[in-house]
N, C-alpha and C. Protein backbone atom coordinates (compact mmCIF):
# COMPACT_ATOMS: atom_id res chain seq x y z
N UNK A 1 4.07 5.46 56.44
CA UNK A 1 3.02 4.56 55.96
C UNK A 1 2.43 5.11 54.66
N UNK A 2 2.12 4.06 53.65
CA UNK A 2 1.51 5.09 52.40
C UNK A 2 0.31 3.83 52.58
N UNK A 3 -0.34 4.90 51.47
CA UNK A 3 -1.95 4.99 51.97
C UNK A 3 -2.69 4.92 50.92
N UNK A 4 -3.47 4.21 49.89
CA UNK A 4 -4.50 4.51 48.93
C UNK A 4 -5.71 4.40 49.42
N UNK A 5 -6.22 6.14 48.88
CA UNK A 5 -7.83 5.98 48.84
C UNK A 5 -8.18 6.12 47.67
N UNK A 6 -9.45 5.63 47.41
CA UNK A 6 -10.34 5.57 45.72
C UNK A 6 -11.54 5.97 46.37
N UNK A 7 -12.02 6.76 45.65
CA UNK A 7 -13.48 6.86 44.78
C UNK A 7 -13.78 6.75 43.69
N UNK A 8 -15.00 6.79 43.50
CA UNK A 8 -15.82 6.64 41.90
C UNK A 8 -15.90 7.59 41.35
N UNK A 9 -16.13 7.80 40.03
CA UNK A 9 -16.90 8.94 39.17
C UNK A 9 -18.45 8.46 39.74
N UNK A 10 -19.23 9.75 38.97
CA UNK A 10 -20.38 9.51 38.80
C UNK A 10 -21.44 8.65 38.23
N UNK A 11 -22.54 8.22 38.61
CA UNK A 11 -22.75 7.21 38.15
C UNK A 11 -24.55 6.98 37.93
N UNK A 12 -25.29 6.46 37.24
CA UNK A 12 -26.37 6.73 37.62
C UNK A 12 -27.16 7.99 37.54
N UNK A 13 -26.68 8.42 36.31
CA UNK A 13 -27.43 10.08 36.05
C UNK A 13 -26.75 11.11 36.91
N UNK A 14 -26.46 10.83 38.41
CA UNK A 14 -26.03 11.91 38.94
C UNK A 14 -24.60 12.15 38.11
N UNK A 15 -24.47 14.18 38.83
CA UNK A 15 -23.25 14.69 38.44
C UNK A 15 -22.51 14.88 39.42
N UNK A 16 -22.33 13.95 40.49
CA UNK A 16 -21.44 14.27 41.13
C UNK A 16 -21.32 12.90 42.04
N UNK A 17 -20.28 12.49 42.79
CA UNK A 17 -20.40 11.25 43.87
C UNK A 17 -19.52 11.47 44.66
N UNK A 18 -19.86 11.76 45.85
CA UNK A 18 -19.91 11.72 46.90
C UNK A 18 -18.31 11.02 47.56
N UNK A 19 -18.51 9.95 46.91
CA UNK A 19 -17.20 9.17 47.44
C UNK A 19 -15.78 9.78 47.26
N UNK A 20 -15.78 10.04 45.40
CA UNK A 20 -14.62 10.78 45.45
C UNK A 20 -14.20 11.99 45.80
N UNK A 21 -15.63 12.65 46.35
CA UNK A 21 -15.57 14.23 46.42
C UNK A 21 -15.01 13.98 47.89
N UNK A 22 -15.14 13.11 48.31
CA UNK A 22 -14.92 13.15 49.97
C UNK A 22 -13.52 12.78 50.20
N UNK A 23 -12.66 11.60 49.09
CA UNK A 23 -11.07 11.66 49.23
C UNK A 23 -10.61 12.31 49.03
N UNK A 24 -11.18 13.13 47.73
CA UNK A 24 -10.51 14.60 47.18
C UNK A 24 -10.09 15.59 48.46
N UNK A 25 -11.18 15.32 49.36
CA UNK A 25 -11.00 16.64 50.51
C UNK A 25 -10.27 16.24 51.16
N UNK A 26 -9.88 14.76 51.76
CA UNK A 26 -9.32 14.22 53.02
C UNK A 26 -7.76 14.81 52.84
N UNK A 27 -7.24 15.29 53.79
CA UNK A 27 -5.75 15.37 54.12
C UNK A 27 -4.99 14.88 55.21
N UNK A 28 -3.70 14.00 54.24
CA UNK A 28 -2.96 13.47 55.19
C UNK A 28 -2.50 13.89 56.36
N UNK A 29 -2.15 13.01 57.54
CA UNK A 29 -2.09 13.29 58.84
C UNK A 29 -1.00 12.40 59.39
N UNK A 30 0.48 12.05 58.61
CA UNK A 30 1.04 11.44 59.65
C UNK A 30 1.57 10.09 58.22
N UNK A 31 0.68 10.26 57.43
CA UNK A 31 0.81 9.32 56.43
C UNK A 31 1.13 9.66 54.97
N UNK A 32 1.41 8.86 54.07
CA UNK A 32 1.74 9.44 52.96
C UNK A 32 0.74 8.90 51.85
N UNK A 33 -0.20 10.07 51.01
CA UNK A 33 -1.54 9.55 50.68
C UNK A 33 -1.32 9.55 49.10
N UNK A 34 -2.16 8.46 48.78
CA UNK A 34 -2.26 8.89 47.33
C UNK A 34 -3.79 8.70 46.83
N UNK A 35 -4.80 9.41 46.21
CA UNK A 35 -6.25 9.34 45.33
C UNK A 35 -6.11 8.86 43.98
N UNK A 36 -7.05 8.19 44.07
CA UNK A 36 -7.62 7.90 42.48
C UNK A 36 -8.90 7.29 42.58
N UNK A 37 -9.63 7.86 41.49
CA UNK A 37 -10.93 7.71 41.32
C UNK A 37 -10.85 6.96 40.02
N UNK A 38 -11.92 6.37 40.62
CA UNK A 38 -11.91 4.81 39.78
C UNK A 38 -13.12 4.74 38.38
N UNK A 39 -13.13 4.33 37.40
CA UNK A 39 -14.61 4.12 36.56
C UNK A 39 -15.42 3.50 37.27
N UNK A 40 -16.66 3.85 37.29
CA UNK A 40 -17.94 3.23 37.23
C UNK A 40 -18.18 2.14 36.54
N UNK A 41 -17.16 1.23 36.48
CA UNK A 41 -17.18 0.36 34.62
C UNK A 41 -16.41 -0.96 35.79
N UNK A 42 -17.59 -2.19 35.39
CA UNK A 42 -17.02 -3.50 35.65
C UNK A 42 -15.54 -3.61 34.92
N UNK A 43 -14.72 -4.67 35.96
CA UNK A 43 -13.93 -4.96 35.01
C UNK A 43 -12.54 -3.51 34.73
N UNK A 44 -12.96 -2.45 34.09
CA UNK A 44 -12.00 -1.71 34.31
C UNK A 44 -11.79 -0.93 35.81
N UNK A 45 -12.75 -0.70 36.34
CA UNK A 45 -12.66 -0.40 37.94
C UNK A 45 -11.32 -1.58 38.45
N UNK A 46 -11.50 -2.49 38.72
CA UNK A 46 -10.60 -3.33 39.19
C UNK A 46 -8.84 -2.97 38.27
N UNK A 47 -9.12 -3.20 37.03
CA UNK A 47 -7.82 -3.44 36.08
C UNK A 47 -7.21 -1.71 36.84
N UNK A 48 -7.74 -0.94 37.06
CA UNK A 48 -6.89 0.52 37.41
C UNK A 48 -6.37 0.36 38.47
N UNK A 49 -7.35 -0.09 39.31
CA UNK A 49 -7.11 -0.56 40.94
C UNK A 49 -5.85 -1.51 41.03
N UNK A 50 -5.61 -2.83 40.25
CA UNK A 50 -4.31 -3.29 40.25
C UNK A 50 -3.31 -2.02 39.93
N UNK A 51 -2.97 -1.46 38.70
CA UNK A 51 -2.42 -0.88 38.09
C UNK A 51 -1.73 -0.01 39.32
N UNK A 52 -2.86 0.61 40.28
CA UNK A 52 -1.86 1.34 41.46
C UNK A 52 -1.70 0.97 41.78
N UNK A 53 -1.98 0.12 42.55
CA UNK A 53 -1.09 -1.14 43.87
C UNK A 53 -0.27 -1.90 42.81
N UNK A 54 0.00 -2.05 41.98
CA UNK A 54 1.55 -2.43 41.34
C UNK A 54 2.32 -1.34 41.54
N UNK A 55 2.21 -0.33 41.14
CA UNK A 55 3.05 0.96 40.53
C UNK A 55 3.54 1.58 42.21
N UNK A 56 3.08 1.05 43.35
CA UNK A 56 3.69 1.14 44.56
C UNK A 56 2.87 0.69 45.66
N UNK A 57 3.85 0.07 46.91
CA UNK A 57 3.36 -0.92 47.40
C UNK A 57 2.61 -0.50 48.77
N UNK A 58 1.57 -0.48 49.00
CA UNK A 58 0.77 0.53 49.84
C UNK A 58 0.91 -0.38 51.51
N UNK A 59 0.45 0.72 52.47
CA UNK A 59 0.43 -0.13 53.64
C UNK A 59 -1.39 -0.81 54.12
N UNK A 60 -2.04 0.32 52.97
CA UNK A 60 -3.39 0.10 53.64
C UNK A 60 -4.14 0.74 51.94
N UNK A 61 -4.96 -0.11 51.78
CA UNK A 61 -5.95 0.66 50.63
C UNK A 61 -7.18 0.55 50.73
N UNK A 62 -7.87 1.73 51.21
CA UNK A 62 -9.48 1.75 51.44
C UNK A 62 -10.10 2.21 50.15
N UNK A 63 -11.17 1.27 49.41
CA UNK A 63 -11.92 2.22 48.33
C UNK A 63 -13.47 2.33 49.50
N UNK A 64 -13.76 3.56 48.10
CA UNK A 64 -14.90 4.30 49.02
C UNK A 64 -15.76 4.29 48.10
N UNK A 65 -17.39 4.15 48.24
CA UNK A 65 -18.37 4.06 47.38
C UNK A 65 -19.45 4.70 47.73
N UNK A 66 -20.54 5.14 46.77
CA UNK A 66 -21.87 6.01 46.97
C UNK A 66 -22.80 4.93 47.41
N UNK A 67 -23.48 4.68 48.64
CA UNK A 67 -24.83 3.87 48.86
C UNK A 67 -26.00 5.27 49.12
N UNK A 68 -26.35 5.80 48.32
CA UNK A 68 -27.67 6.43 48.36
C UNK A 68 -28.72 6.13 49.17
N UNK A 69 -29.11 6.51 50.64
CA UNK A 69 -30.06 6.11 51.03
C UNK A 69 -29.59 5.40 52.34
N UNK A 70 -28.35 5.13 52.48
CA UNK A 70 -27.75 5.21 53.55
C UNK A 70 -27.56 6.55 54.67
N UNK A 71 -27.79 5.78 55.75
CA UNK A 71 -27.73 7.16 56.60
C UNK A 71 -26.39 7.72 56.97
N UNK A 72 -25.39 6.70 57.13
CA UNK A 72 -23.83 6.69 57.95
C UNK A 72 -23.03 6.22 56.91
N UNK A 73 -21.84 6.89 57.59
CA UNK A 73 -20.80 5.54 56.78
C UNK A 73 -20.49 4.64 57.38
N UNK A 74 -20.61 3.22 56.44
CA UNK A 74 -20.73 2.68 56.81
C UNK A 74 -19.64 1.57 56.10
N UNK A 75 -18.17 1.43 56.71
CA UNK A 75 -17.44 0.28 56.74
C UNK A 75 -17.95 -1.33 56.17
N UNK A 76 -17.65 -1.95 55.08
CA UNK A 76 -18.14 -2.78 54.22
C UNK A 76 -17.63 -3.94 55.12
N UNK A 77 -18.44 -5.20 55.42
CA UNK A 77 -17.79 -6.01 56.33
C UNK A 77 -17.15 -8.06 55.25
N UNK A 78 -18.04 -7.59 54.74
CA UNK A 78 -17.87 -9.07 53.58
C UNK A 78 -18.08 -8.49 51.59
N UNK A 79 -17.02 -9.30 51.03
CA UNK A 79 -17.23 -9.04 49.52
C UNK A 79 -17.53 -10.24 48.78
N UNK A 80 -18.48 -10.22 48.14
CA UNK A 80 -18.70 -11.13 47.40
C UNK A 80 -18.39 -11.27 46.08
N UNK A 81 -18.57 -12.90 45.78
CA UNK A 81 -17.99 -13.10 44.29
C UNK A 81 -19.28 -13.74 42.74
N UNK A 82 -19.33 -12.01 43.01
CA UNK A 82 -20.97 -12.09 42.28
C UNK A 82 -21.08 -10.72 42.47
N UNK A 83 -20.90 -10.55 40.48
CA UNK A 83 -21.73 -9.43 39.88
C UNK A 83 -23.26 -9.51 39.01
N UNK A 84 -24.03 -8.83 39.80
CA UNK A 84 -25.74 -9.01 39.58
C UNK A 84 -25.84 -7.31 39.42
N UNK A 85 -26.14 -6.62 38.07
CA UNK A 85 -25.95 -5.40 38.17
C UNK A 85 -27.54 -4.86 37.88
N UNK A 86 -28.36 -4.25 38.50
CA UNK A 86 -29.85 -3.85 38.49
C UNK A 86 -29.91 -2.95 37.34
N UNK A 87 -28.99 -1.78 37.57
CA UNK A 87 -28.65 -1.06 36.04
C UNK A 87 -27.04 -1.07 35.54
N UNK A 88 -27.09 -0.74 34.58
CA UNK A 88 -26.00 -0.88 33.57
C UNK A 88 -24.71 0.32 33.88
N UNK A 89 -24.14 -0.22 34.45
CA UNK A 89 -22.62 0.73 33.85
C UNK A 89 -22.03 1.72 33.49
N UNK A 90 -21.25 2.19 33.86
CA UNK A 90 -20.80 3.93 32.70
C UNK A 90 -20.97 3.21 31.16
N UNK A 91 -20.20 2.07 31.16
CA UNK A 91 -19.89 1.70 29.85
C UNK A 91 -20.88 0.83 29.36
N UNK A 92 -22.11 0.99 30.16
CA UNK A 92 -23.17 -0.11 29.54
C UNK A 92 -23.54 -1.32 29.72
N UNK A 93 -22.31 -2.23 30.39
CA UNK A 93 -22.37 -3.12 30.67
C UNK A 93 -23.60 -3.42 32.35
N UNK A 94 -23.92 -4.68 32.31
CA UNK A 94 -25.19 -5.22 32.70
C UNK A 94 -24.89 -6.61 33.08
N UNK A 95 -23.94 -6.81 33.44
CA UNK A 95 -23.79 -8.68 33.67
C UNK A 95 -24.35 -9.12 35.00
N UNK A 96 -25.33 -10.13 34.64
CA UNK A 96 -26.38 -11.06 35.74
C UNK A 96 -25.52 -12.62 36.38
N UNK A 97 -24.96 -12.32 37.02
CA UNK A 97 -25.23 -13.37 37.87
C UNK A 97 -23.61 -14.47 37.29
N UNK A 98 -22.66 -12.90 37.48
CA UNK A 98 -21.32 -13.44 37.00
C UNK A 98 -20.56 -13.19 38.14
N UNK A 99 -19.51 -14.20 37.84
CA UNK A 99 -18.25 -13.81 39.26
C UNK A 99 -17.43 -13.16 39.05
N UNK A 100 -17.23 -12.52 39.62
CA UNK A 100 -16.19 -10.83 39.90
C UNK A 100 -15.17 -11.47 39.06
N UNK A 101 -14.59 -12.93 40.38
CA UNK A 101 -13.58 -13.47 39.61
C UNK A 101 -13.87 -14.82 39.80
N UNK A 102 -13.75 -15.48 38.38
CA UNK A 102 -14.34 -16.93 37.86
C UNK A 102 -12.99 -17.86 38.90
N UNK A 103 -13.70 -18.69 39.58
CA UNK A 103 -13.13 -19.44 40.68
C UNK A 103 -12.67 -19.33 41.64
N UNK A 104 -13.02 -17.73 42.27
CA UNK A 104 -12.21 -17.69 43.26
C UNK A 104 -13.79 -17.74 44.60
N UNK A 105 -12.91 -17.52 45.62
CA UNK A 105 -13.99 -17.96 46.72
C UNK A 105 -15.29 -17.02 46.61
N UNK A 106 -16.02 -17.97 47.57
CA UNK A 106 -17.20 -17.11 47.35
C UNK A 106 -17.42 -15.72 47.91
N UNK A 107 -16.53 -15.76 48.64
CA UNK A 107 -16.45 -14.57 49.75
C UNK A 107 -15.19 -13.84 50.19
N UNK A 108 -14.61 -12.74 50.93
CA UNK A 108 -13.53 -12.40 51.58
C UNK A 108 -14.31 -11.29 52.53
N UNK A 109 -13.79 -11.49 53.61
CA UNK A 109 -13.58 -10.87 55.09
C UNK A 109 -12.32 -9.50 54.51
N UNK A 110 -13.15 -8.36 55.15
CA UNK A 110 -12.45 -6.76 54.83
C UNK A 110 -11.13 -7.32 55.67
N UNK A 111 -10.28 -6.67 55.60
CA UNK A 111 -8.74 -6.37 56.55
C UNK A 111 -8.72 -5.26 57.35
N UNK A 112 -10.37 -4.55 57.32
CA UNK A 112 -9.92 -3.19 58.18
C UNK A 112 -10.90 -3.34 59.38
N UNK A 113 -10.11 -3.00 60.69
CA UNK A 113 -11.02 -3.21 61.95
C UNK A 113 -12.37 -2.36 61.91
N UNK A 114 -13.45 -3.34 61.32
CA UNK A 114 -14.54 -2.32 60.77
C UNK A 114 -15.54 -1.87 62.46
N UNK A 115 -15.33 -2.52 63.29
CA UNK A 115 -16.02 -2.08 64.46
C UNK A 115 -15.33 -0.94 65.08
N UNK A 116 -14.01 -0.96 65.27
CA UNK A 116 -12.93 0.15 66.27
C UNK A 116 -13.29 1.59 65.16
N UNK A 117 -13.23 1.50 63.33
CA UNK A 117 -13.70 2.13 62.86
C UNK A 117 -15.23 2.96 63.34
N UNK A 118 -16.01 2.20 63.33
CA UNK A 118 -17.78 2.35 63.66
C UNK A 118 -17.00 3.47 64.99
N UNK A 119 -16.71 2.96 65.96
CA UNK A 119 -16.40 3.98 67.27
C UNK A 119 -15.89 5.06 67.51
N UNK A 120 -14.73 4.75 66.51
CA UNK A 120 -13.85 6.18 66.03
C UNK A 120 -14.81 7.26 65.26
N UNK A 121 -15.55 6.75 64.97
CA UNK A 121 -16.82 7.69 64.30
C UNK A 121 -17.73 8.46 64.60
N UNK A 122 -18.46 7.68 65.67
CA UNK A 122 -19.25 7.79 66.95
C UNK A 122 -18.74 8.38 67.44
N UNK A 123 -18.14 8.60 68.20
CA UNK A 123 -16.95 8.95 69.09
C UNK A 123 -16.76 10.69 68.63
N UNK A 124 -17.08 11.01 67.07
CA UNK A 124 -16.82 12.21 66.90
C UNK A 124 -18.48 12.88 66.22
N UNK A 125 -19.21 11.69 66.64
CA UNK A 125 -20.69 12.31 66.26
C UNK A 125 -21.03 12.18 65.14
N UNK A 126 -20.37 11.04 64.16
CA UNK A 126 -20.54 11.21 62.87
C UNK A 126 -21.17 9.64 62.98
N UNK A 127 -22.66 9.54 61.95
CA UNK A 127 -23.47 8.95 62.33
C UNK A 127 -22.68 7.36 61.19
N UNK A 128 -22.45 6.29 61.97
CA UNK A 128 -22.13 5.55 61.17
C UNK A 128 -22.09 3.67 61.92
N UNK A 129 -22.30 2.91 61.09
CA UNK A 129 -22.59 1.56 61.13
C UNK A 129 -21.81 0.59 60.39
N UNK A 130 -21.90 -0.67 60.72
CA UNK A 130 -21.00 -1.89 60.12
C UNK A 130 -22.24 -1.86 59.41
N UNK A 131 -21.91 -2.81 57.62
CA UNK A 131 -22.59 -3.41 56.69
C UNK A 131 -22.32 -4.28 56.08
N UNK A 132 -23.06 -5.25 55.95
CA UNK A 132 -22.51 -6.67 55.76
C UNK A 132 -23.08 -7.16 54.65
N UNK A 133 -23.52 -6.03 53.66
CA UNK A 133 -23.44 -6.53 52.52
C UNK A 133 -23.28 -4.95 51.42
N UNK A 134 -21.89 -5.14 50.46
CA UNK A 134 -21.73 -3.80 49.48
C UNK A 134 -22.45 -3.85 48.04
N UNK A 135 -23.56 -5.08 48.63
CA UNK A 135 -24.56 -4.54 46.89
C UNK A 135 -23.91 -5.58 45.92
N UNK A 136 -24.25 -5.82 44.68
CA UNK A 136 -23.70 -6.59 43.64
C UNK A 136 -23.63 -5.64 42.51
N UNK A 137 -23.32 -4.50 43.25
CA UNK A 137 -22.69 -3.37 41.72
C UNK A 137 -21.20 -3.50 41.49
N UNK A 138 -20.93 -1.91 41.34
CA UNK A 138 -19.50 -1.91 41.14
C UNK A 138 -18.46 -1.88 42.25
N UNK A 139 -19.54 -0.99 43.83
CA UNK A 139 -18.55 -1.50 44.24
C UNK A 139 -18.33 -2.67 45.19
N UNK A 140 -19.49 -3.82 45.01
CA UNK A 140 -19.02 -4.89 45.71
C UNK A 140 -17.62 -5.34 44.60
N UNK A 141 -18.04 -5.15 43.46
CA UNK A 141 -16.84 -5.45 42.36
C UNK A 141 -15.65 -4.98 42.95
N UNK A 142 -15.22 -4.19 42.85
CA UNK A 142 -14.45 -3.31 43.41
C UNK A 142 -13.49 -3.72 44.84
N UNK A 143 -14.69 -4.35 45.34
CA UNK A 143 -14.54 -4.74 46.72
C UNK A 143 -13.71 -5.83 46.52
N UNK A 144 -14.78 -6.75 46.12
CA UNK A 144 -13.80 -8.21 45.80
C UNK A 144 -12.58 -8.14 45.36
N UNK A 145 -12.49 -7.42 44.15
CA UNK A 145 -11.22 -7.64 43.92
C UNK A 145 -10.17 -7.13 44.12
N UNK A 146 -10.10 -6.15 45.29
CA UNK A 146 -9.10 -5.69 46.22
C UNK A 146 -9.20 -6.84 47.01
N UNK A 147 -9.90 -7.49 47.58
CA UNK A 147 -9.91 -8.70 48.44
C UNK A 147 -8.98 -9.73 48.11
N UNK A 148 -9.06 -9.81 46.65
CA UNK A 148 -8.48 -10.74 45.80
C UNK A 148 -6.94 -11.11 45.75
N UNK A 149 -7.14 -9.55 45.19
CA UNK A 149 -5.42 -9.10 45.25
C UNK A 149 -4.64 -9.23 46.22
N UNK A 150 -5.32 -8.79 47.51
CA UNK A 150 -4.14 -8.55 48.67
C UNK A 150 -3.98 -10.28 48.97
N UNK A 151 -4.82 -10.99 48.86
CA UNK A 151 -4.76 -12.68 49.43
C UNK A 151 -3.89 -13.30 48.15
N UNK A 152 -4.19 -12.69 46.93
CA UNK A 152 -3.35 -13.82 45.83
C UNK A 152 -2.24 -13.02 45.79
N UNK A 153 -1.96 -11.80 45.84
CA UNK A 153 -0.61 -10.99 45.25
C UNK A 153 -0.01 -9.81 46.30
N UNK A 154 -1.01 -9.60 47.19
CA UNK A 154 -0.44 -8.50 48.04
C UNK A 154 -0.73 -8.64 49.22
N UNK A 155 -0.01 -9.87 49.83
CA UNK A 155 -0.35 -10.29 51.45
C UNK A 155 -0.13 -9.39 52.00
N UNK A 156 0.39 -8.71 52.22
CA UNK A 156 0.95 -7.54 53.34
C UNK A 156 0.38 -6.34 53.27
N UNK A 157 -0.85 -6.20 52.52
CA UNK A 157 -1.81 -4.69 52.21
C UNK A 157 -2.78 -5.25 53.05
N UNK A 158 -3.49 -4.19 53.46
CA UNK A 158 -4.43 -4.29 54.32
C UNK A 158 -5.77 -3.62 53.28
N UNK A 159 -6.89 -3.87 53.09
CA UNK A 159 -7.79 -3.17 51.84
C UNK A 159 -9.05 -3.25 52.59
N UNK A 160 -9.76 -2.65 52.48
CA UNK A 160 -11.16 -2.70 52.49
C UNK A 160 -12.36 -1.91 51.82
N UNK A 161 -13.27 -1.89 52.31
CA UNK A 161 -14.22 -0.75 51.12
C UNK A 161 -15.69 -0.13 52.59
N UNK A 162 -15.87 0.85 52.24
CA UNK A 162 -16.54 1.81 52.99
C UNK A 162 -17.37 2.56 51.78
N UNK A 163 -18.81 2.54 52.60
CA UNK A 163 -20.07 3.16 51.86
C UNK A 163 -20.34 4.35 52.39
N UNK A 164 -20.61 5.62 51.41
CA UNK A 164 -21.02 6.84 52.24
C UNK A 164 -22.10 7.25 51.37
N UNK A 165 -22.98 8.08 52.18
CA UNK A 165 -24.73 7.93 52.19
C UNK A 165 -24.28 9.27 50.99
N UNK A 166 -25.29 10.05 49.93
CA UNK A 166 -25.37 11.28 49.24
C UNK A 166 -24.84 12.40 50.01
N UNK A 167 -24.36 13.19 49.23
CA UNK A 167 -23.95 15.03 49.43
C UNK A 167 -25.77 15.43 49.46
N UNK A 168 -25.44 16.70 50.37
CA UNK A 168 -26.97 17.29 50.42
C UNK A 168 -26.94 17.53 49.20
N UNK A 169 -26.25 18.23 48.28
CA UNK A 169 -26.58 18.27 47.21
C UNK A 169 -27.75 17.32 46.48
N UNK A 170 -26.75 15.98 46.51
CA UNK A 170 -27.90 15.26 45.59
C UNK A 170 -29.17 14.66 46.46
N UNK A 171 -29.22 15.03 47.53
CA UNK A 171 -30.38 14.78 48.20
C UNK A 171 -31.63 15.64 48.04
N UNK A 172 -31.41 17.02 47.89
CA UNK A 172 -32.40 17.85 47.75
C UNK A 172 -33.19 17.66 46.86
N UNK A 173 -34.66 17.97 47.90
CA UNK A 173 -35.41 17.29 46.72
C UNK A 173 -36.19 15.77 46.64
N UNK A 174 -35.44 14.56 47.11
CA UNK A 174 -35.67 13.51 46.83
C UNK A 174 -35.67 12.90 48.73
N UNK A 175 -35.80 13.80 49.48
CA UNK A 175 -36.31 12.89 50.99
C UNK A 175 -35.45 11.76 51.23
N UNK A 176 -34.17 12.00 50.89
CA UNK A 176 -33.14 10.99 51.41
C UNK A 176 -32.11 11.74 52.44
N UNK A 177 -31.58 10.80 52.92
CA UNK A 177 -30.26 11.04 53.89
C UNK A 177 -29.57 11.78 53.11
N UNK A 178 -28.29 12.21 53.85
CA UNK A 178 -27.63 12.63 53.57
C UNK A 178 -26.41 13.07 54.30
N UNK A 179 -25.17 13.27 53.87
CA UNK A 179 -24.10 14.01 54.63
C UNK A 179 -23.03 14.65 53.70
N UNK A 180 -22.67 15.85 54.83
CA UNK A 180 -21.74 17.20 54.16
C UNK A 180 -20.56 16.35 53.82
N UNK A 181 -20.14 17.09 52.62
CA UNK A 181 -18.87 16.33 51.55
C UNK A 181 -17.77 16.30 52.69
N UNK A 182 -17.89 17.37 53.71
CA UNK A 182 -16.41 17.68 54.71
C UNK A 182 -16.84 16.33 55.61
N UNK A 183 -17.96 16.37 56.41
CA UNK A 183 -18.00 15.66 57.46
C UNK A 183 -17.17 14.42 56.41
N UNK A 184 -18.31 13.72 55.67
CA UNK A 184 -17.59 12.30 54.71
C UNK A 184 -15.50 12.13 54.58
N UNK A 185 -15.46 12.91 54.94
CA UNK A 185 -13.69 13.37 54.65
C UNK A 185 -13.35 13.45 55.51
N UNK A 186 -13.78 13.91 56.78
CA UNK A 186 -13.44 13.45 58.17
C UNK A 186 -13.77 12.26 58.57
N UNK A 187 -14.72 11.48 58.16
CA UNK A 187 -14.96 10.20 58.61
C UNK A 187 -13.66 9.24 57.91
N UNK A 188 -13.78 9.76 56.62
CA UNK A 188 -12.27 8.84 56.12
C UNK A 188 -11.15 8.76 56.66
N UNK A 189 -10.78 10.23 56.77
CA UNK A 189 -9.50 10.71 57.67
C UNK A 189 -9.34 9.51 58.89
N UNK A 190 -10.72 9.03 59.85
CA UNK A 190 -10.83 8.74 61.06
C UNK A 190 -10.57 7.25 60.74
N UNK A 191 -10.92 6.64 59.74
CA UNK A 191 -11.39 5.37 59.35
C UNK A 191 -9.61 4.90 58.68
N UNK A 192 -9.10 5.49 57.96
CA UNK A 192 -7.83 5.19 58.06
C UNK A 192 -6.59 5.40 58.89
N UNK A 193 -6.71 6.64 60.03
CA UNK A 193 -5.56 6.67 61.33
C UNK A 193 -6.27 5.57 61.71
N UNK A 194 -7.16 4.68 62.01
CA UNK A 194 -7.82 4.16 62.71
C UNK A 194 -7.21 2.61 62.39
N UNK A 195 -7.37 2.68 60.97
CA UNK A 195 -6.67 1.24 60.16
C UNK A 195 -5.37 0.94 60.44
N UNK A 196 -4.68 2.26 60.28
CA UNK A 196 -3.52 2.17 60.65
C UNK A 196 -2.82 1.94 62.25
N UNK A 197 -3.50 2.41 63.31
CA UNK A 197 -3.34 1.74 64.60
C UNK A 197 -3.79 1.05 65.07
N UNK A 198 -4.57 0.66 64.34
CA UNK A 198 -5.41 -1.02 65.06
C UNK A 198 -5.24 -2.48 64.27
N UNK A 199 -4.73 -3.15 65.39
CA UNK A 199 -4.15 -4.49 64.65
C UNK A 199 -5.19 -5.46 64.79
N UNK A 200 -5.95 -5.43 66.01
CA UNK A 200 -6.92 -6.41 66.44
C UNK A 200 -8.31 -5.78 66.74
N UNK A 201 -9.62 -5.84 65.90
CA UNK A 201 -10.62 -4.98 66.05
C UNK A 201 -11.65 -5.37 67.24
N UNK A 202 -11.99 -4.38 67.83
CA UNK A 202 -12.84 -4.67 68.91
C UNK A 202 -13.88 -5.85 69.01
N UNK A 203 -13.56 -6.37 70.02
CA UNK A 203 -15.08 -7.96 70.32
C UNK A 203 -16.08 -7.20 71.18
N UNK A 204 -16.69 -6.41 70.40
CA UNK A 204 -18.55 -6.07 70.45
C UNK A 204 -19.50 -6.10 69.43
N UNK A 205 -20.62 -6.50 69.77
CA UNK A 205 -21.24 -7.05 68.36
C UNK A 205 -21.91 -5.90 67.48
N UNK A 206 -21.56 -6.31 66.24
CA UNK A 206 -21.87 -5.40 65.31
C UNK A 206 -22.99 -6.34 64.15
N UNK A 207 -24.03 -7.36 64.69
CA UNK A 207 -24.27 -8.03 63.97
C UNK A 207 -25.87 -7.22 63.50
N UNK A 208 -26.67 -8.35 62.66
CA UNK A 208 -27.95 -7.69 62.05
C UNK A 208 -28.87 -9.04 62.36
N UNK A 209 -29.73 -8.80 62.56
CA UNK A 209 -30.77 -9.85 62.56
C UNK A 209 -31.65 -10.28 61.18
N UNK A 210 -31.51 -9.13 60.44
CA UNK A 210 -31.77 -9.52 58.85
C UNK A 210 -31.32 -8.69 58.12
């Protein structure tokens, strides 16, 4: 089975993120892996993201993103088609109230059993939740248009996107959550054997009341 994971660069003043520091660590188990860390940059985030899933044809591609202030990781459950960016970009860019991608649906449903995930997690004490919404930054961007791809060009990939809370690092100091770069790399590890043996995701509710 081959396997893409992504993270981000840094973003937002910080020097470091979390996401990619955590694929960087993950090691394959059974699968055949490949990393890449993606820009912080509308628009080219996605164009790289094709670029690997052309250059070989994956069985499963999870990207991974920084939600600051999150407690868990937390498995992305819907992507939307709408970029609303609060601050600006590696590259500056700032676009209000544009679509990821001009005509396509408003929405896409992840491909990865995001509840059997949540358990597999639990299950090893690592504090984590379904989220049903990845923000209108880069990486709901991000999100979508792995969504995109696998429905217009890559039926047979399975993709989704997963949020992980700050490194103590960048927490110190600022009274936020947080989790160790290793645990975050074990949760991935768990979140893709997990993708990969589960065809049909558990019927227990993982819903929100607001």
């Amino acid at each position: 089975m081959d396997v893409l994971l992504t993270g981000f660069e840094p973003f937002a003043g910080e020097d470091t993120n979390p996401s990619w520091d955590a694929v960087d660590a993950v090691r394959p188990d059974g699968y055949r892996l490949t990393k890449l860390r993606l820009p912080c940059v509308f628009g080219e985030s996605i164009t790289a993201l094709r670029e690997a899933i052309a250059a070989r044809r994956y069985d499963l591609v999870v990207c991974v993103g920084q939600a600051g202030g999150r407690v868990g990781i937390t498995p992305e459950r819907v992507a939307v088609n709408l970029d609303d960016a609060r601050i600006p970009d590696n590259a500056g860019a700032q676009p209000i109230d544009e679509p990821v991608v001009p005509g396509g649906p408003a929405a896409y449903f992840t491909g990865l059993p995001v509840k059997a995930c949540v358990a597999a997690l639990e299950a090893e004490g690592i504090p984590a939740s379904v989220s049903h919404t990845a923000g209108t930054f880069v990486c709901n961007h991000v999100f979508y248009g792995l969504m995109h791809l696998v429905a217009t060009e890559y039926p047979g990939v399975r993709g989704g996107f997963v949020h992980v809370p700050f490194s103590p690092e960048q927490a110190e100091g600022r009274d936020l959550p947080s989790l160790p770069v290793a645990t975050t790399a074990r949760a991935l590890e768990l979140i893709v054997r997990t993708a990969l043996t589960t065809s049909t995701d558990l019927h227990t509710t993982a819903g929100a009341l607001h």
